[in-house]
PDB file of N, CA and C in Angstrom:
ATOM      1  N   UNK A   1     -12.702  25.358  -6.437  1.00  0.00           N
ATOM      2  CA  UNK A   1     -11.460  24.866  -5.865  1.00  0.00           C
ATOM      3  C   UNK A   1     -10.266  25.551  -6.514  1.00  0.00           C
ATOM      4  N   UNK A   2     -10.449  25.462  -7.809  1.00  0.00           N
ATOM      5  CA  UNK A   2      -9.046  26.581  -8.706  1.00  0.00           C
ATOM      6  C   UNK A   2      -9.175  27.802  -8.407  1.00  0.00           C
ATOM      7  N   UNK A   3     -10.422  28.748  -7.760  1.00  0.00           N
ATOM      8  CA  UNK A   3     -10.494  29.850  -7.552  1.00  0.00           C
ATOM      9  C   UNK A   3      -9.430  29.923  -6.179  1.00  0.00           C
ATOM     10  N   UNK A   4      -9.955  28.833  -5.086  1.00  0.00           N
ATOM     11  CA  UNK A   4      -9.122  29.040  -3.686  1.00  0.00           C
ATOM     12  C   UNK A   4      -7.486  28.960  -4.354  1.00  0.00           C
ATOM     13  N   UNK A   5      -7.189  28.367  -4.431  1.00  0.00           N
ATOM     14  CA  UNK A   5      -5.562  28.102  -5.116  1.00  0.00           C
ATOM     15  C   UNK A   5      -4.996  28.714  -5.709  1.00  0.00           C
ATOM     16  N   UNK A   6      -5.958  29.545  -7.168  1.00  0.00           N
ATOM     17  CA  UNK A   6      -5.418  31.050  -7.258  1.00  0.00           C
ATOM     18  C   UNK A   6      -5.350  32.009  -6.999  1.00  0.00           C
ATOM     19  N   UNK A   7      -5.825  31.917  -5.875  1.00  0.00           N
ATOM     20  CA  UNK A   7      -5.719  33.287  -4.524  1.00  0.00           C
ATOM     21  C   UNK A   7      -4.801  33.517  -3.593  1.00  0.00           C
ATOM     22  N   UNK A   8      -5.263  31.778  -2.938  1.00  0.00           N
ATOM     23  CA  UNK A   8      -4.582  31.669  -2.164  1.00  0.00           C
ATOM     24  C   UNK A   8      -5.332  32.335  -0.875  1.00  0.00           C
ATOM     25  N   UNK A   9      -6.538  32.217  -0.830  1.00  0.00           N
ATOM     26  CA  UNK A   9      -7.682  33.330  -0.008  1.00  0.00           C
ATOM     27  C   UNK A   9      -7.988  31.651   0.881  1.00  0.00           C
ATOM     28  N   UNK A  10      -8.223  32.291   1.799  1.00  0.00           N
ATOM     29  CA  UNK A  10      -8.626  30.973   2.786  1.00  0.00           C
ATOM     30  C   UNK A  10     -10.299  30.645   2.917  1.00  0.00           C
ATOM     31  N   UNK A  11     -10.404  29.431   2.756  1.00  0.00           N
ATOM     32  CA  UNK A  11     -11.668  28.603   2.625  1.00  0.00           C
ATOM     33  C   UNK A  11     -12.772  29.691   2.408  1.00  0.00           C
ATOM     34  N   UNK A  12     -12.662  30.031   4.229  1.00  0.00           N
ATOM     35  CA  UNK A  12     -14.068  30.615   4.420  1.00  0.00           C
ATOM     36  C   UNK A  12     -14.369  31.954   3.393  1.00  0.00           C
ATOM     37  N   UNK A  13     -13.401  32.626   2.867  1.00  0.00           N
ATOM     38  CA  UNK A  13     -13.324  33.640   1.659  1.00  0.00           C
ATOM     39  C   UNK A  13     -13.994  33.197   0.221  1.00  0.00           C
ATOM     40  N   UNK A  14     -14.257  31.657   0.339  1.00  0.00           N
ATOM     41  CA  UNK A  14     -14.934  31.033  -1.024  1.00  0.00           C
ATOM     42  C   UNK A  14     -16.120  31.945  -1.329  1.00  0.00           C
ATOM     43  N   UNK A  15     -16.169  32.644  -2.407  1.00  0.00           N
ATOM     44  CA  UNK A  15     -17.604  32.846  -3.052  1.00  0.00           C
ATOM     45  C   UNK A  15     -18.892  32.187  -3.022  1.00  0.00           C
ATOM     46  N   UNK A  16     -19.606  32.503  -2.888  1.00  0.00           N
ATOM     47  CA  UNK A  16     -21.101  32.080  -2.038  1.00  0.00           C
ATOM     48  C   UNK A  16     -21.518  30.758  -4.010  1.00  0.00           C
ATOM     49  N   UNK A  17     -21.279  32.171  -4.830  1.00  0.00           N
ATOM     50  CA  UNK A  17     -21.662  31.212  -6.101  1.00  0.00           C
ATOM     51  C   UNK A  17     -20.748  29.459  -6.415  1.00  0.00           C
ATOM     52  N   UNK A  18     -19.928  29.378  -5.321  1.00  0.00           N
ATOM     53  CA  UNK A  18     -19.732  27.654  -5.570  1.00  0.00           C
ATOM     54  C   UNK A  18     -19.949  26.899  -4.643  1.00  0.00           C
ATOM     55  N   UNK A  19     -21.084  27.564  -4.099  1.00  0.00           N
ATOM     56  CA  UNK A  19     -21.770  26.895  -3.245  1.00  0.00           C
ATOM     57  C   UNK A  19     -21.221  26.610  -1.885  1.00  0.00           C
ATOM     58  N   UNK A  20     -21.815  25.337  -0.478  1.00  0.00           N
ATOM     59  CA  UNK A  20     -21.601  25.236   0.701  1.00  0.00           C
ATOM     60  C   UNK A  20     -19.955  24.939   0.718  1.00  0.00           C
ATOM     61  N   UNK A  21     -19.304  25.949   1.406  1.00  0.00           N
ATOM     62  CA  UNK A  21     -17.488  25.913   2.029  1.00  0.00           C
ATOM     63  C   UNK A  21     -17.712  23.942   1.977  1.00  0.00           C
ATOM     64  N   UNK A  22     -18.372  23.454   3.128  1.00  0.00           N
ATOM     65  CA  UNK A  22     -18.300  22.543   3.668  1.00  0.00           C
ATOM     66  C   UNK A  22     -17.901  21.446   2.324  1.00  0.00           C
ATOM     67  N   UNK A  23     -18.831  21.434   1.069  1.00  0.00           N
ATOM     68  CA  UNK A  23     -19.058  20.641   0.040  1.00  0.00           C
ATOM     69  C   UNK A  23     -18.100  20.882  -0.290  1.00  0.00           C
ATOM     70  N   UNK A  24     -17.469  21.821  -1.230  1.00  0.00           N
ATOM     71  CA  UNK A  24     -16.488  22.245  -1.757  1.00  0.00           C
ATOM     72  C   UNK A  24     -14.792  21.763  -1.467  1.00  0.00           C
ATOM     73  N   UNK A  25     -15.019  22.132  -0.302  1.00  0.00           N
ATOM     74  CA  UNK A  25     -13.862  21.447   1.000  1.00  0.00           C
ATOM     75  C   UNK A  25     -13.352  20.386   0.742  1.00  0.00           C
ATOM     76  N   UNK A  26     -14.530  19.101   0.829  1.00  0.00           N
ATOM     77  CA  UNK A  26     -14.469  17.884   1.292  1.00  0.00           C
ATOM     78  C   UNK A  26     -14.184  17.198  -0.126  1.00  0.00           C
ATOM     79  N   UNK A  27     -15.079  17.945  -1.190  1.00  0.00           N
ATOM     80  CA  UNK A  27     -14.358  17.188  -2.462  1.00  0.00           C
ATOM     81  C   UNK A  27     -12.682  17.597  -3.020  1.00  0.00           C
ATOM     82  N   UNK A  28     -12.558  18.586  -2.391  1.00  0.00           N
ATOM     83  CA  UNK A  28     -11.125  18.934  -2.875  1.00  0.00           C
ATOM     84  C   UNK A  28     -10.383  18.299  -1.536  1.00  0.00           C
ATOM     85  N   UNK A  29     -10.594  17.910  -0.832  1.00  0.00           N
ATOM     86  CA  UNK A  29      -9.559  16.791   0.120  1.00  0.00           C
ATOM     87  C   UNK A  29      -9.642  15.628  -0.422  1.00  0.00           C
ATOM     88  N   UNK A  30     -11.195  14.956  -1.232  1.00  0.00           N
ATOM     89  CA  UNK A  30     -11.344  13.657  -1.614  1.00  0.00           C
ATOM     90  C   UNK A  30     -10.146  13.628  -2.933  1.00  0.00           C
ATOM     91  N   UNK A  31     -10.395  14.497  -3.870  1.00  0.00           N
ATOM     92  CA  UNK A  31      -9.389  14.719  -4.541  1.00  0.00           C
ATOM     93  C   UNK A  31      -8.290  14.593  -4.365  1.00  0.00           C
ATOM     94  N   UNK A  32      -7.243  15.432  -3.692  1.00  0.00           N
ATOM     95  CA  UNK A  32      -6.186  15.518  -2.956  1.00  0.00           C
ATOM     96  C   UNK A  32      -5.760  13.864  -2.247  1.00  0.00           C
ATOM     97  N   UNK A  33      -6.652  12.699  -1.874  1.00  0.00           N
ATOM     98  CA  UNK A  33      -6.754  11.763  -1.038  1.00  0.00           C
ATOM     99  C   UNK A  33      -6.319  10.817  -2.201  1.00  0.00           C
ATOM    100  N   UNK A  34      -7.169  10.874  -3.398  1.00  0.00           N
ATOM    101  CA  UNK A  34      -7.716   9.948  -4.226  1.00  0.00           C
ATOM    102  C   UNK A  34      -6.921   9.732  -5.700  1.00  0.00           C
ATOM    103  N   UNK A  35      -5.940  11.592  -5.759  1.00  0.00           N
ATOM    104  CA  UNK A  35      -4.923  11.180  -6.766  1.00  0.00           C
ATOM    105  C   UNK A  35      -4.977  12.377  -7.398  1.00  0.00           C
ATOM    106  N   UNK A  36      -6.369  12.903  -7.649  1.00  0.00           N
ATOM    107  CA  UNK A  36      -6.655  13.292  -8.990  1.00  0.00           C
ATOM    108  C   UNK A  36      -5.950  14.429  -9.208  1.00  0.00           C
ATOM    109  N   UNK A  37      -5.474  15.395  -7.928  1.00  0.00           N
ATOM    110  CA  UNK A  37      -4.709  16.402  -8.202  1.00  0.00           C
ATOM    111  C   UNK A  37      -3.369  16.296  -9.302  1.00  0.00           C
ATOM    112  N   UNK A  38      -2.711  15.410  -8.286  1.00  0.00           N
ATOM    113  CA  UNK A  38      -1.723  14.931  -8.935  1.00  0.00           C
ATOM    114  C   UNK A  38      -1.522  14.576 -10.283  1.00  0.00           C
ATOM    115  N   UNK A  39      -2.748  13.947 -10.444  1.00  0.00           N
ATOM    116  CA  UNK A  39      -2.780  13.392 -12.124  1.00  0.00           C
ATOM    117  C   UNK A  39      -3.057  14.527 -12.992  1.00  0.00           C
ATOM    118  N   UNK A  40      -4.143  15.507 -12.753  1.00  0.00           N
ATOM    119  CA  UNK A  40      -4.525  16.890 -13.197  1.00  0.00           C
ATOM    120  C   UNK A  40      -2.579  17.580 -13.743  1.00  0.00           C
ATOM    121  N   UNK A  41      -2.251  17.628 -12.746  1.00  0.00           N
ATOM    122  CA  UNK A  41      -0.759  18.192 -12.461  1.00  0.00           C
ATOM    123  C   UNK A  41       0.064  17.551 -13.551  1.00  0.00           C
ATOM    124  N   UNK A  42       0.498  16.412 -13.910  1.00  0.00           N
ATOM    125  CA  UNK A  42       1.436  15.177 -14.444  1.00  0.00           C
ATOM    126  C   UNK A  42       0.425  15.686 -15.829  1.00  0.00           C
ATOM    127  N   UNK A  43      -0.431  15.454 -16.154  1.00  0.00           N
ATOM    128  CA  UNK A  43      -1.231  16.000 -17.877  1.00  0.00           C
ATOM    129  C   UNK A  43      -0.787  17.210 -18.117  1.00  0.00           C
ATOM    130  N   UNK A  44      -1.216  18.341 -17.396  1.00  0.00           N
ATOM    131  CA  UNK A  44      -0.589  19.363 -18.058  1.00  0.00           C
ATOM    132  C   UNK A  44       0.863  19.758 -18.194  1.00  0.00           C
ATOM    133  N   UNK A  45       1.107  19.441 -17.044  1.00  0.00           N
ATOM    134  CA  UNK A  45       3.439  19.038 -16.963  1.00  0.00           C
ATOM    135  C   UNK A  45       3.424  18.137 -18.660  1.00  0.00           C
ATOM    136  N   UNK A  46       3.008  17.420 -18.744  1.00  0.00           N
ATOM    137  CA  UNK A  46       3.273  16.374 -20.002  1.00  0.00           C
ATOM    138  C   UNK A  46       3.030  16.871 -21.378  1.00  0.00           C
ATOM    139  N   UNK A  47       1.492  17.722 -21.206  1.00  0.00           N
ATOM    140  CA  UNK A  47       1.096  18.878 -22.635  1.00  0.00           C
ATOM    141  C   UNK A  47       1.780  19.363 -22.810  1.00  0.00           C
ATOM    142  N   UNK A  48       2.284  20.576 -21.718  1.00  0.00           N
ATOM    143  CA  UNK A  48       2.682  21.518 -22.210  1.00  0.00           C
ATOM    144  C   UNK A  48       4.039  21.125 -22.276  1.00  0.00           C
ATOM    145  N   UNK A  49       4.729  20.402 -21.814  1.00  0.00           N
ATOM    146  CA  UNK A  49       6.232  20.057 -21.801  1.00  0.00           C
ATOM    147  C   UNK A  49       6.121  19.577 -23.270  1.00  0.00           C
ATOM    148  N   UNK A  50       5.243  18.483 -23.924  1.00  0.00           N
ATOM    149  CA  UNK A  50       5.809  18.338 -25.494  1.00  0.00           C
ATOM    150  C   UNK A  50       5.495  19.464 -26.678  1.00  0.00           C
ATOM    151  N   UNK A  51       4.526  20.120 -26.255  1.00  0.00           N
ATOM    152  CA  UNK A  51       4.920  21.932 -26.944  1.00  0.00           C
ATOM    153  C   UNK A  51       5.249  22.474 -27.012  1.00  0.00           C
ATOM    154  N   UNK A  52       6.698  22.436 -25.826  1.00  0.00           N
ATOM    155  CA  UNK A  52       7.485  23.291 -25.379  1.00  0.00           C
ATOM    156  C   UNK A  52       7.310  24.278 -24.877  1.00  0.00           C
ATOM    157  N   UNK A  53       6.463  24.304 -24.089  1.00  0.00           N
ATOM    158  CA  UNK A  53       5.876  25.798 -23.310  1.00  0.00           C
ATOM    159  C   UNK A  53       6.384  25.721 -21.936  1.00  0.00           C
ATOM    160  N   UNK A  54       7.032  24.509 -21.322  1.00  0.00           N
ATOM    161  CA  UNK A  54       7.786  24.609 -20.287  1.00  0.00           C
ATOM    162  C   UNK A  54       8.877  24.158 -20.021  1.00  0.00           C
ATOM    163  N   UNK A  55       9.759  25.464 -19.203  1.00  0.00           N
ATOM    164  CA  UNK A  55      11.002  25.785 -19.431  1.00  0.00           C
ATOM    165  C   UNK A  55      11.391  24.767 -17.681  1.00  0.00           C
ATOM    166  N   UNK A  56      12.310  23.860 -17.797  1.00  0.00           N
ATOM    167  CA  UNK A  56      12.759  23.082 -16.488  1.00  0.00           C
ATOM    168  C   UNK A  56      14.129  23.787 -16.020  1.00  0.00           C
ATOM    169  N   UNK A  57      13.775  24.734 -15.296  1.00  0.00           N
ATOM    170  CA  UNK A  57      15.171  25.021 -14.221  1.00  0.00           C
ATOM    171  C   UNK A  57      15.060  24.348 -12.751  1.00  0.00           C
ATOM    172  N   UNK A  58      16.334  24.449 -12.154  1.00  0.00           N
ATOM    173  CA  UNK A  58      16.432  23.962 -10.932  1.00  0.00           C
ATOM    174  C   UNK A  58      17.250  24.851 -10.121  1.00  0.00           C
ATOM    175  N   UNK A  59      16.510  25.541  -9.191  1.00  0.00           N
ATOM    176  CA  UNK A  59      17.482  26.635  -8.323  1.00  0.00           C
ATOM    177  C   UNK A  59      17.580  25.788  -7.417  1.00  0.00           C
ATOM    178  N   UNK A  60      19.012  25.764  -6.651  1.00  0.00           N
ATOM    179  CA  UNK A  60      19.293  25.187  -5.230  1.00  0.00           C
ATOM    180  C   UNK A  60      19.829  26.758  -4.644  1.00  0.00           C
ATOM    181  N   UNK A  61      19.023  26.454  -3.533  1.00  0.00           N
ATOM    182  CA  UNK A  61      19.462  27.958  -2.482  1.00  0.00           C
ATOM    183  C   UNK A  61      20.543  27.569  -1.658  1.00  0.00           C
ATOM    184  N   UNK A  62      20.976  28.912  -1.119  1.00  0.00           N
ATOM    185  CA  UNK A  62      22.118  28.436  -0.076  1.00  0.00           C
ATOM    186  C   UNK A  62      21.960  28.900   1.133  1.00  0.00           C
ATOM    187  N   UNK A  63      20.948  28.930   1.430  1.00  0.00           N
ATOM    188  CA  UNK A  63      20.367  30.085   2.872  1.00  0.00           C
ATOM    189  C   UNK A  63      20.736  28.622   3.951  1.00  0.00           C
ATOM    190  N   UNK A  64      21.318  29.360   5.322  1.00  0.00           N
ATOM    191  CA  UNK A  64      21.482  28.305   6.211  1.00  0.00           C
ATOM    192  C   UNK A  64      20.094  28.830   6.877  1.00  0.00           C
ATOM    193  N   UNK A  65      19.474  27.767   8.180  1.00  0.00           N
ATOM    194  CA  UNK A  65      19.026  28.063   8.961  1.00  0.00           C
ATOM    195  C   UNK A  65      19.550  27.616  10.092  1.00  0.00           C
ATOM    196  N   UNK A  66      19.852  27.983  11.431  1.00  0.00           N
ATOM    197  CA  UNK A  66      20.368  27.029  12.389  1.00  0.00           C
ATOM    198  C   UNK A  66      19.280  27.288  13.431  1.00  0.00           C
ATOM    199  N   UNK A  67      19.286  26.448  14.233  1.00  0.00           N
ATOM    200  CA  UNK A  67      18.810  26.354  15.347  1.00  0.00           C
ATOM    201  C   UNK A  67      19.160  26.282  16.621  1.00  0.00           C
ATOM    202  N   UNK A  68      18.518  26.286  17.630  1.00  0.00           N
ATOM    203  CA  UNK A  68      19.459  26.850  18.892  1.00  0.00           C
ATOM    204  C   UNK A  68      20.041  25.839  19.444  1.00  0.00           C
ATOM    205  N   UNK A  69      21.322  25.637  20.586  1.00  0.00           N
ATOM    206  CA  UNK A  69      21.673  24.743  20.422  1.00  0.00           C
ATOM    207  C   UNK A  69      20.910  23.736  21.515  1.00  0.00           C
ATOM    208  N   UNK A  70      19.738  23.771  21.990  1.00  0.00           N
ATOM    209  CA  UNK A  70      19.106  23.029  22.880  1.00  0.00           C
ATOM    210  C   UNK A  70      18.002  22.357  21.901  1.00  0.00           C
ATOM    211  N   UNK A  71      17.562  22.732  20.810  1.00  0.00           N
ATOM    212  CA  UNK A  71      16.534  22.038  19.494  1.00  0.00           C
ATOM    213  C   UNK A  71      17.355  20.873  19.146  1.00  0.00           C
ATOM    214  N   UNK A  72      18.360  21.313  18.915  1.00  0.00           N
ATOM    215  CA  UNK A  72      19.837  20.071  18.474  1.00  0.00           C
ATOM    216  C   UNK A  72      19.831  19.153  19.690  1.00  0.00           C
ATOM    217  N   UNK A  73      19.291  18.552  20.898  1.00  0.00           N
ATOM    218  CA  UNK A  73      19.551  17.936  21.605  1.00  0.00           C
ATOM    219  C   UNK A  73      21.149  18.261  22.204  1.00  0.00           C
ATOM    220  N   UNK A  74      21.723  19.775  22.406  1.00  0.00           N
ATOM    221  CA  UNK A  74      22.874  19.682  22.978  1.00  0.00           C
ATOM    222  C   UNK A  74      22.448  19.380  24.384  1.00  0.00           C
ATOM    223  N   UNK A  75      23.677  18.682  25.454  1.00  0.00           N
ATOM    224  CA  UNK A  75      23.800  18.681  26.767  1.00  0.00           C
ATOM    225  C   UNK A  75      23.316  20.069  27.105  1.00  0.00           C
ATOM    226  N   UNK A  76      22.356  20.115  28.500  1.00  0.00           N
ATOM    227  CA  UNK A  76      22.174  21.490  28.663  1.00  0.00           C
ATOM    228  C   UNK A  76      23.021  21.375  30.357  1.00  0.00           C
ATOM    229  N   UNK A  77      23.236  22.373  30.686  1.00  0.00           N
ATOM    230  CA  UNK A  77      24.755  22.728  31.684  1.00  0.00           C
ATOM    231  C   UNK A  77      23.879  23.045  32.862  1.00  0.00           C
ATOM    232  N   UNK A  78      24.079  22.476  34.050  1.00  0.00           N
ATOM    233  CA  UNK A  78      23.442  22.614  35.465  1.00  0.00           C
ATOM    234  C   UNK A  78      22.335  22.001  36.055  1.00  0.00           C
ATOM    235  N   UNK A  79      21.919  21.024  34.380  1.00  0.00           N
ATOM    236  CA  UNK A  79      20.699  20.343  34.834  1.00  0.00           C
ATOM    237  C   UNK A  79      20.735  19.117  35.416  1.00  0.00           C
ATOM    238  N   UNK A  80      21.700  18.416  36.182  1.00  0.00           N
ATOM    239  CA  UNK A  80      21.997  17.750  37.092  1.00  0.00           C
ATOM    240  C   UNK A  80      22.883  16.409  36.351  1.00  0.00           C
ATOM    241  N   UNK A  81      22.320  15.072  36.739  1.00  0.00           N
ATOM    242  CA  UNK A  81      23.629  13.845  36.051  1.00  0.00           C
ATOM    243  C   UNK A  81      22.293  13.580  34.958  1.00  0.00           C
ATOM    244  N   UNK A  82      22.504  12.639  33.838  1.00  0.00           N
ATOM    245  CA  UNK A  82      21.616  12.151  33.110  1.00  0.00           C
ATOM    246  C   UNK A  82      20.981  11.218  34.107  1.00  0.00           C
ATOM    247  N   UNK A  83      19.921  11.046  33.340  1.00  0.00           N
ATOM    248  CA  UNK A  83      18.817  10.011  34.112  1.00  0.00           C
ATOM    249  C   UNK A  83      19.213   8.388  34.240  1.00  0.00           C
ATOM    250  N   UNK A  84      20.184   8.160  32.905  1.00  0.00           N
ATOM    251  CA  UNK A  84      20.509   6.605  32.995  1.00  0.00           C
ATOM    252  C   UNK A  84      21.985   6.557  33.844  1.00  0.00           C
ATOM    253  N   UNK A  85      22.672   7.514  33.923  1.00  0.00           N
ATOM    254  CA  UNK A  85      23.272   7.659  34.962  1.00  0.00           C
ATOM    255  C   UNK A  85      22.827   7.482  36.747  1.00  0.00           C
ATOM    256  N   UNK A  86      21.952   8.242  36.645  1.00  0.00           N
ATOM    257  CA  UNK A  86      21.205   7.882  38.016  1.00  0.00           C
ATOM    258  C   UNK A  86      20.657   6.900  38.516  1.00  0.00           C
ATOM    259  N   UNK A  87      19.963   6.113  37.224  1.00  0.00           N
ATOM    260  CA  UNK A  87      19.301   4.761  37.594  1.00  0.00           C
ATOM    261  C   UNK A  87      20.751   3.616  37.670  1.00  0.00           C
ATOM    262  N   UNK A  88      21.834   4.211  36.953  1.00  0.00           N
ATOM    263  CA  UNK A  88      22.190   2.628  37.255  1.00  0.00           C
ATOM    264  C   UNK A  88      22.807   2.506  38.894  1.00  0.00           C
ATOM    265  N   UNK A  89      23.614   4.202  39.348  1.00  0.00           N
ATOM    266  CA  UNK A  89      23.846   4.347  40.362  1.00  0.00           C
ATOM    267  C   UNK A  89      22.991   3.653  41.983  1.00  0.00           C
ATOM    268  N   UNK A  90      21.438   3.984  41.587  1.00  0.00           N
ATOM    269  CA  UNK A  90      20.560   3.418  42.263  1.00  0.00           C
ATOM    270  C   UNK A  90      20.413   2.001  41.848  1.00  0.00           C
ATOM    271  N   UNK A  91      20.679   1.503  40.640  1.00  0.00           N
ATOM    272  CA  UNK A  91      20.965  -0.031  40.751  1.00  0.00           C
ATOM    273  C   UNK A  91      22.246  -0.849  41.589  1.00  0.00           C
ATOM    274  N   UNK A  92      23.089  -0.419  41.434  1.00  0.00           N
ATOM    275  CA  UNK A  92      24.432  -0.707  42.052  1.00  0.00           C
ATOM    276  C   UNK A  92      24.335  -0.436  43.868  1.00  0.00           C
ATOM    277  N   UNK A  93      23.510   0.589  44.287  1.00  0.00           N
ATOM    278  CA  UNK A  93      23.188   1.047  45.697  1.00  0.00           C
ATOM    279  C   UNK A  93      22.205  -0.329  45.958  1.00  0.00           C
ATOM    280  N   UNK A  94      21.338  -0.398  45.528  1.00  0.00           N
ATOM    281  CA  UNK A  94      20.705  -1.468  45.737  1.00  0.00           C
ATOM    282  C   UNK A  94      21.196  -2.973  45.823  1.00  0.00           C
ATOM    283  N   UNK A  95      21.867  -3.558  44.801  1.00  0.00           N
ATOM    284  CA  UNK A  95      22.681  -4.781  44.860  1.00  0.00           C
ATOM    285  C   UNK A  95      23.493  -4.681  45.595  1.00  0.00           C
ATOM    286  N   UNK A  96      24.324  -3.293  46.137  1.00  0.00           N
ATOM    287  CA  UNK A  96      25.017  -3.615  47.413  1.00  0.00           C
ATOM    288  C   UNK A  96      24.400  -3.442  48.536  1.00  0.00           C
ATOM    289  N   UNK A  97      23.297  -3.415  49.160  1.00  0.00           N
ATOM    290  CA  UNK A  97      22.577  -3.571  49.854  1.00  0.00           C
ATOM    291  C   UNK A  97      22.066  -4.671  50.244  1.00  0.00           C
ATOM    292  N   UNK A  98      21.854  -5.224  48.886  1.00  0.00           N
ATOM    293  CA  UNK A  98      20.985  -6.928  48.839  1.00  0.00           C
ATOM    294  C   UNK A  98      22.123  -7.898  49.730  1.00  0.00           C
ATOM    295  N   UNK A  99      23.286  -7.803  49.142  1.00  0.00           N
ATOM    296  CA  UNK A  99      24.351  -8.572  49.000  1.00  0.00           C
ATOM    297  C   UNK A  99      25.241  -8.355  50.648  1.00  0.00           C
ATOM    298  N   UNK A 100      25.020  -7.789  51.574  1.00  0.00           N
ATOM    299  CA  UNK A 100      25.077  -7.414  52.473  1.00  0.00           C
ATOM    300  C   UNK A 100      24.470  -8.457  53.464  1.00  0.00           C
ATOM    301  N   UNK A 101      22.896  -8.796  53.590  1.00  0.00           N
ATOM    302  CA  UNK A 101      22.043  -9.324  54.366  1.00  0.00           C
ATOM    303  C   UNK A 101      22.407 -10.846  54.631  1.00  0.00           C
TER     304      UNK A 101
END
């Protein structure tokens, strides 16, 4: 499982010597499910942080990304009245219809 992660090589690339993909897989999701990564992670953050072997920076980037303006839910132009517009129109057509008889 530390071999896939320090690669970064995908599953099926696992070395035959740690045996069935399938096995391998399923305990490193049970893992992942069950905590232990995390906790693995938080011990050595904690070792090596009181030995001083790790250095805590914090980069904040400034890269924008935008998106187009129809992802944003803008009004899109020619695509007719909104829908709750239409229904109430057809509500109001209707009650004056009723109200008629």
């Amino acid at each position: 499982m530390l071999w896939r992660l320090r690669t970064g090589a995908p599953w099926r690339d696992l070395p035959e010597r740690y045996g069935p993909l399938q096995t391998v897989y399923e305990r490193f999701a049970r893992w992942e499910a069950d905590g232990t990564w995390a906790k693995l992670l938080e011990h050595v953050q904690v070792r090596d942080d009181a030995a001083g072997r790790v250095e805590w920076t914090v980069a904040v980037g400034s890269t924008v990304n935008r998106a187009h303006q129809h992802a944003a839910g803008a009004r899109k132009r020619g695509t007719g009245t909104n829908w709750k517009i239409r229904a109430a129109r057809r509500r109001a057509r209707h009650s004056v219809g009723l109200g008629a008889g």
